[in-house]
N, C-alpha and C. Protein backbone atom coordinates (compact mmCIF):
# COMPACT_ATOMS: atom_id res chain seq x y z
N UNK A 1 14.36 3.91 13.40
CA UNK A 1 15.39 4.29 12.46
C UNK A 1 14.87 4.12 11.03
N UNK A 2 15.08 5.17 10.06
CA UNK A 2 14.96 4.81 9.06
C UNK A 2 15.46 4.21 7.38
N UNK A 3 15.05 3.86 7.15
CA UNK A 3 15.48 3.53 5.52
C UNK A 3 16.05 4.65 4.59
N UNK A 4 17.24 4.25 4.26
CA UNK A 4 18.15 5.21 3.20
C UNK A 4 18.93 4.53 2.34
N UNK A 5 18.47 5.20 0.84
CA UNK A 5 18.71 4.73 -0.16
C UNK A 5 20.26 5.61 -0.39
N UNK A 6 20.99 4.35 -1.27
CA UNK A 6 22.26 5.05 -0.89
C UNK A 6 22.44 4.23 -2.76
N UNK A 7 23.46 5.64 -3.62
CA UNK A 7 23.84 4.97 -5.10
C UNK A 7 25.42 4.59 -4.94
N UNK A 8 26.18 3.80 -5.75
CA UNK A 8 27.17 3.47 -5.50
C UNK A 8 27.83 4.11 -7.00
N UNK A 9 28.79 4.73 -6.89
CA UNK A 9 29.26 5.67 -8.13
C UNK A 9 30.43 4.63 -9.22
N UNK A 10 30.64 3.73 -8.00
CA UNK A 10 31.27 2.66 -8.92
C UNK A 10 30.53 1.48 -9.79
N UNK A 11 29.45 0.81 -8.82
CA UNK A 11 29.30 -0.21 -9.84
C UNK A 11 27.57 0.41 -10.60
N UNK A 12 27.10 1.36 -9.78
CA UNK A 12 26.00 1.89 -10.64
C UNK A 12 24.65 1.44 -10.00
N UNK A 13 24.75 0.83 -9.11
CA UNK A 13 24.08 0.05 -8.86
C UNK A 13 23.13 0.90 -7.10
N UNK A 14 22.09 1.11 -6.89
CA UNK A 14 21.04 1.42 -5.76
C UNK A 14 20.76 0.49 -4.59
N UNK A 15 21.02 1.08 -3.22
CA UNK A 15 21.15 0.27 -2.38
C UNK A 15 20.32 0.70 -1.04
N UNK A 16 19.52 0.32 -0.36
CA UNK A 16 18.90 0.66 0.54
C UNK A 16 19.76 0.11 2.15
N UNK A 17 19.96 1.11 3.26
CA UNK A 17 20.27 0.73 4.67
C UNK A 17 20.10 1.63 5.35
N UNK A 18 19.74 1.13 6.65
CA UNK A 18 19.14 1.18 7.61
C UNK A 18 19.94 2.08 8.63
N UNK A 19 19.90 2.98 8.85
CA UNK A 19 20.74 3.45 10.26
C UNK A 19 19.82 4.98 10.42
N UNK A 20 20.24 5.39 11.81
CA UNK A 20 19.90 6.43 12.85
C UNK A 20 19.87 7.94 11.93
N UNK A 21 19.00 9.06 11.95
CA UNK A 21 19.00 10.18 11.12
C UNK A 21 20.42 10.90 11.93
N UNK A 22 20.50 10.47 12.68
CA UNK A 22 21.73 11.68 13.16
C UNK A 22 23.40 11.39 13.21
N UNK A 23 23.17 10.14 12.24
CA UNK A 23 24.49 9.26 11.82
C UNK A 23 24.64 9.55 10.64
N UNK A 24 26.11 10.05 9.57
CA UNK A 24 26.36 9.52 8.14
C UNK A 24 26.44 7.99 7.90
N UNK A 25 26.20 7.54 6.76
CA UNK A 25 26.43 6.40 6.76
C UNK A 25 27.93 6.27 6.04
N UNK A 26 28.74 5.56 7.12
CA UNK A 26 30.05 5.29 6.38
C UNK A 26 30.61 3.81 6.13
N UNK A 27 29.68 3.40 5.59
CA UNK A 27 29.92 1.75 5.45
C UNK A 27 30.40 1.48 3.48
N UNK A 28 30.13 0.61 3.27
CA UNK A 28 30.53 0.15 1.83
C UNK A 28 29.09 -0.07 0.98
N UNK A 29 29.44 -0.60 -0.57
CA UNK A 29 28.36 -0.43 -1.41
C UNK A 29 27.91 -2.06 -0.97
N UNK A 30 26.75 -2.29 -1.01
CA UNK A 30 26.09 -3.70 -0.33
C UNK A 30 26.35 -4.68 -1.77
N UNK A 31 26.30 -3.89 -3.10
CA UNK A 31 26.37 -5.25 -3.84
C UNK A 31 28.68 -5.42 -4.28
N UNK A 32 29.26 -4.41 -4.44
CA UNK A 32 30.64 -4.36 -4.80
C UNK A 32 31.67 -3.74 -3.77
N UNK A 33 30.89 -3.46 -2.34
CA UNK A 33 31.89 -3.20 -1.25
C UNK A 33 32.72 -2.16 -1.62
N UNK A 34 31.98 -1.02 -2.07
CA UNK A 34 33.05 -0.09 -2.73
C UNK A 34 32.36 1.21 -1.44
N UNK A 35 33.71 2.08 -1.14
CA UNK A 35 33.35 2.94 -0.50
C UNK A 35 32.76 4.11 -0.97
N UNK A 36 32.92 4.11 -2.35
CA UNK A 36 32.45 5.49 -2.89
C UNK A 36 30.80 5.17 -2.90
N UNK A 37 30.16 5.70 -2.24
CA UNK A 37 28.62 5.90 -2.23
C UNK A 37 27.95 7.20 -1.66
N UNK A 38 27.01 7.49 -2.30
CA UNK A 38 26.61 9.02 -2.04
C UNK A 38 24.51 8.30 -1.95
N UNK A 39 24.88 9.22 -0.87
CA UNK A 39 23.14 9.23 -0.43
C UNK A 39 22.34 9.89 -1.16
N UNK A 40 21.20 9.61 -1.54
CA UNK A 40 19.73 9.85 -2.73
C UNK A 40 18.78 10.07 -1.89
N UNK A 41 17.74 11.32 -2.94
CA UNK A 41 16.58 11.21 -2.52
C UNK A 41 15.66 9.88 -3.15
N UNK A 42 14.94 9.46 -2.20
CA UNK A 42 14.10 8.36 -2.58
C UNK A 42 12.90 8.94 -3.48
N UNK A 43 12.86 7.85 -4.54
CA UNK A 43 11.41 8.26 -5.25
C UNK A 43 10.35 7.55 -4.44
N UNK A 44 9.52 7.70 -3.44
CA UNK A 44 8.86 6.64 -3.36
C UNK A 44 7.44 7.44 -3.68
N UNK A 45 7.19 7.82 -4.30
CA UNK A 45 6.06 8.42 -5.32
C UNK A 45 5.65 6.95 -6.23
N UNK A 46 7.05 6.78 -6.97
CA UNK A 46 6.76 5.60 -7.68
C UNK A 46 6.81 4.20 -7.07
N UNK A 47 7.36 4.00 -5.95
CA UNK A 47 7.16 2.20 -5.69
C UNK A 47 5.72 2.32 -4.30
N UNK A 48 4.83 3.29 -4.51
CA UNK A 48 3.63 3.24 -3.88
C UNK A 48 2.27 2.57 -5.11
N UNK A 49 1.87 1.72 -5.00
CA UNK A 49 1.04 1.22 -6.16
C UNK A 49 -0.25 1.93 -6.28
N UNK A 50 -0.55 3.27 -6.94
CA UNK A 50 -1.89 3.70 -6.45
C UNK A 50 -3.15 3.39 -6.34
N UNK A 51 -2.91 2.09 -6.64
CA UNK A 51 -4.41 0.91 -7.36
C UNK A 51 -5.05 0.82 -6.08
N UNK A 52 -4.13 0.54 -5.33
CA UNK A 52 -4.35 -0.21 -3.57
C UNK A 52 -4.68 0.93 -3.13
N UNK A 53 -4.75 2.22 -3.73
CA UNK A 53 -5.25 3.33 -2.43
C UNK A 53 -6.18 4.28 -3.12
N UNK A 54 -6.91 3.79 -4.12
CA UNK A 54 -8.23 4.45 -5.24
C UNK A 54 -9.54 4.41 -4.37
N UNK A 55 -9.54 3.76 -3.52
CA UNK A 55 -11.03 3.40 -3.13
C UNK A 55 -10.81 4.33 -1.79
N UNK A 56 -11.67 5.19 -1.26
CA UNK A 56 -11.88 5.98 -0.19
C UNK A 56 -12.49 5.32 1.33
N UNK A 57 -12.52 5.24 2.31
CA UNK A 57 -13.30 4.52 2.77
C UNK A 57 -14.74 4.66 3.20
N UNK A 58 -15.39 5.91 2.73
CA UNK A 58 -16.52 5.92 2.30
C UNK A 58 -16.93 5.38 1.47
N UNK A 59 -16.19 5.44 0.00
CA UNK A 59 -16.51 4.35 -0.72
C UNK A 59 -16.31 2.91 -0.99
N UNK A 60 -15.88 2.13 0.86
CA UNK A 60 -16.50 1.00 0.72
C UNK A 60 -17.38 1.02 1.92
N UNK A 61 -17.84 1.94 2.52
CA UNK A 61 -18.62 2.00 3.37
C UNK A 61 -20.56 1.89 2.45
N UNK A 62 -19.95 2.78 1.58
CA UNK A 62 -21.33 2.65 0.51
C UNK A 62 -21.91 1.33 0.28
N UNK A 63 -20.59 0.95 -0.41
CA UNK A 63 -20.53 -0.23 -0.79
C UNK A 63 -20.74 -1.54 -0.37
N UNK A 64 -20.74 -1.53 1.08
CA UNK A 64 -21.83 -2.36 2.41
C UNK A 64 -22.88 -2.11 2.44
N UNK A 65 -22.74 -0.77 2.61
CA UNK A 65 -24.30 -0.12 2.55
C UNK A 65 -25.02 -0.60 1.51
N UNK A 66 -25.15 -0.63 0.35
CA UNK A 66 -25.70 -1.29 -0.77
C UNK A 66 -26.08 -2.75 -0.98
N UNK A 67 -25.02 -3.16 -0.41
CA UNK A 67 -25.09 -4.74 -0.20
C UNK A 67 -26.37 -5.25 0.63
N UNK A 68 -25.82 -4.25 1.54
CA UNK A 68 -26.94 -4.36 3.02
C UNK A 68 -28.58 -4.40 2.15
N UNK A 69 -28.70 -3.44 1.69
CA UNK A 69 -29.69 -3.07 1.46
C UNK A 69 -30.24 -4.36 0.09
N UNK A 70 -29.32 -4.35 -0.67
CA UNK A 70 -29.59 -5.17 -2.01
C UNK A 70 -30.04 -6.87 -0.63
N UNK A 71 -29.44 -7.22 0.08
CA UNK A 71 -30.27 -8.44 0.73
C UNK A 71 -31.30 -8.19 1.32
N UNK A 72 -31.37 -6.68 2.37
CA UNK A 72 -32.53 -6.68 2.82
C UNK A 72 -33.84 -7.08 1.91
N UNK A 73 -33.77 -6.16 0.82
CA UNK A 73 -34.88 -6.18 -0.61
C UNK A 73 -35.47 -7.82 -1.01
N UNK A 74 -34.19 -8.19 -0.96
CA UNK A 74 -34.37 -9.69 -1.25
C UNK A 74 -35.16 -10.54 -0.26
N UNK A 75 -34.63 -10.34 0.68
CA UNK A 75 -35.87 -11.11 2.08
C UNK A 75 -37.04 -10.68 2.11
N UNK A 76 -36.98 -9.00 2.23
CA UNK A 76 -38.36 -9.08 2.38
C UNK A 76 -38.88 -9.30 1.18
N UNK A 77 -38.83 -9.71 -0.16
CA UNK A 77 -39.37 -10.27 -1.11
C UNK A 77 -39.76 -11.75 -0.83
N UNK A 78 -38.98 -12.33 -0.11
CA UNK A 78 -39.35 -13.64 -0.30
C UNK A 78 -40.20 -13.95 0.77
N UNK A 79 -39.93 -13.14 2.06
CA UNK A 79 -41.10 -12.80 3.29
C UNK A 79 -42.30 -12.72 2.46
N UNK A 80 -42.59 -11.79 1.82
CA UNK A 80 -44.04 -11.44 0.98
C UNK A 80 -44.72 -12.38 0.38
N UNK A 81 -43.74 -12.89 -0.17
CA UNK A 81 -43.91 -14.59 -1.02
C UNK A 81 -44.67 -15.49 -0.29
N UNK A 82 -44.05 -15.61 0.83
CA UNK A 82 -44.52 -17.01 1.83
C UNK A 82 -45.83 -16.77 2.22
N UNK A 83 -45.70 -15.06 2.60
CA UNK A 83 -46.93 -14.70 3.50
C UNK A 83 -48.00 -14.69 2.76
N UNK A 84 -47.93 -14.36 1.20
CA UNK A 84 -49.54 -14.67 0.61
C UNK A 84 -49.59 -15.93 -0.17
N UNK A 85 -48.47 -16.57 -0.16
CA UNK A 85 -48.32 -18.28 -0.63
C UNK A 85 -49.55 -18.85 0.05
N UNK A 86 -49.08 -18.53 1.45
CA UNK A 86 -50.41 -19.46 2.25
C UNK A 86 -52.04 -18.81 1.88
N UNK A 87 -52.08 -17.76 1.35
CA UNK A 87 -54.15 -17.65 1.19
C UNK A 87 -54.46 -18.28 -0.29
């Protein structure tokens, strides 16, 4: 079932509940118990944060990838080290 945002014409005020798509909702306003309420389209364009969904997941797949590689570089540097340390 889903989420429906519902405005209340009396106290002004936006209210979200829960019931079945093939039901009206005929209940009261959740904050002033007023019956006058009329159902809204939801913005949810805006309460999606787009920060949290900028990164692709290729681009953190790279971004292992790189890692990966930036330690490999590093070992075998220090492999090289040891191995002509000793002559």
């Amino acid at each position: 079932m889903p989420f429906y945002e519902y405005h209340c014409l009396d106290c002004e005020k936006t209210f979200n509940v829960f019931h079945s798509m093939n039901k009206e909702y005929e209940g009261t306003c959740g904050f002033c118990e007023s019956v006058n309420v009329e159902k809204i389209v939801s913005a949810i364009g805006d309460k999606v944060e787009r920060d949290k969904f900028k990164k692709k997941d290729g681009d953190l797949v790279k971004s292992h990838i790189e890692e990966a590689r930036k330690e490999i570089k590093k070992e075998k540097d220090r492999m090289k080290g040891e191995m002509f340390k000793d002559d």
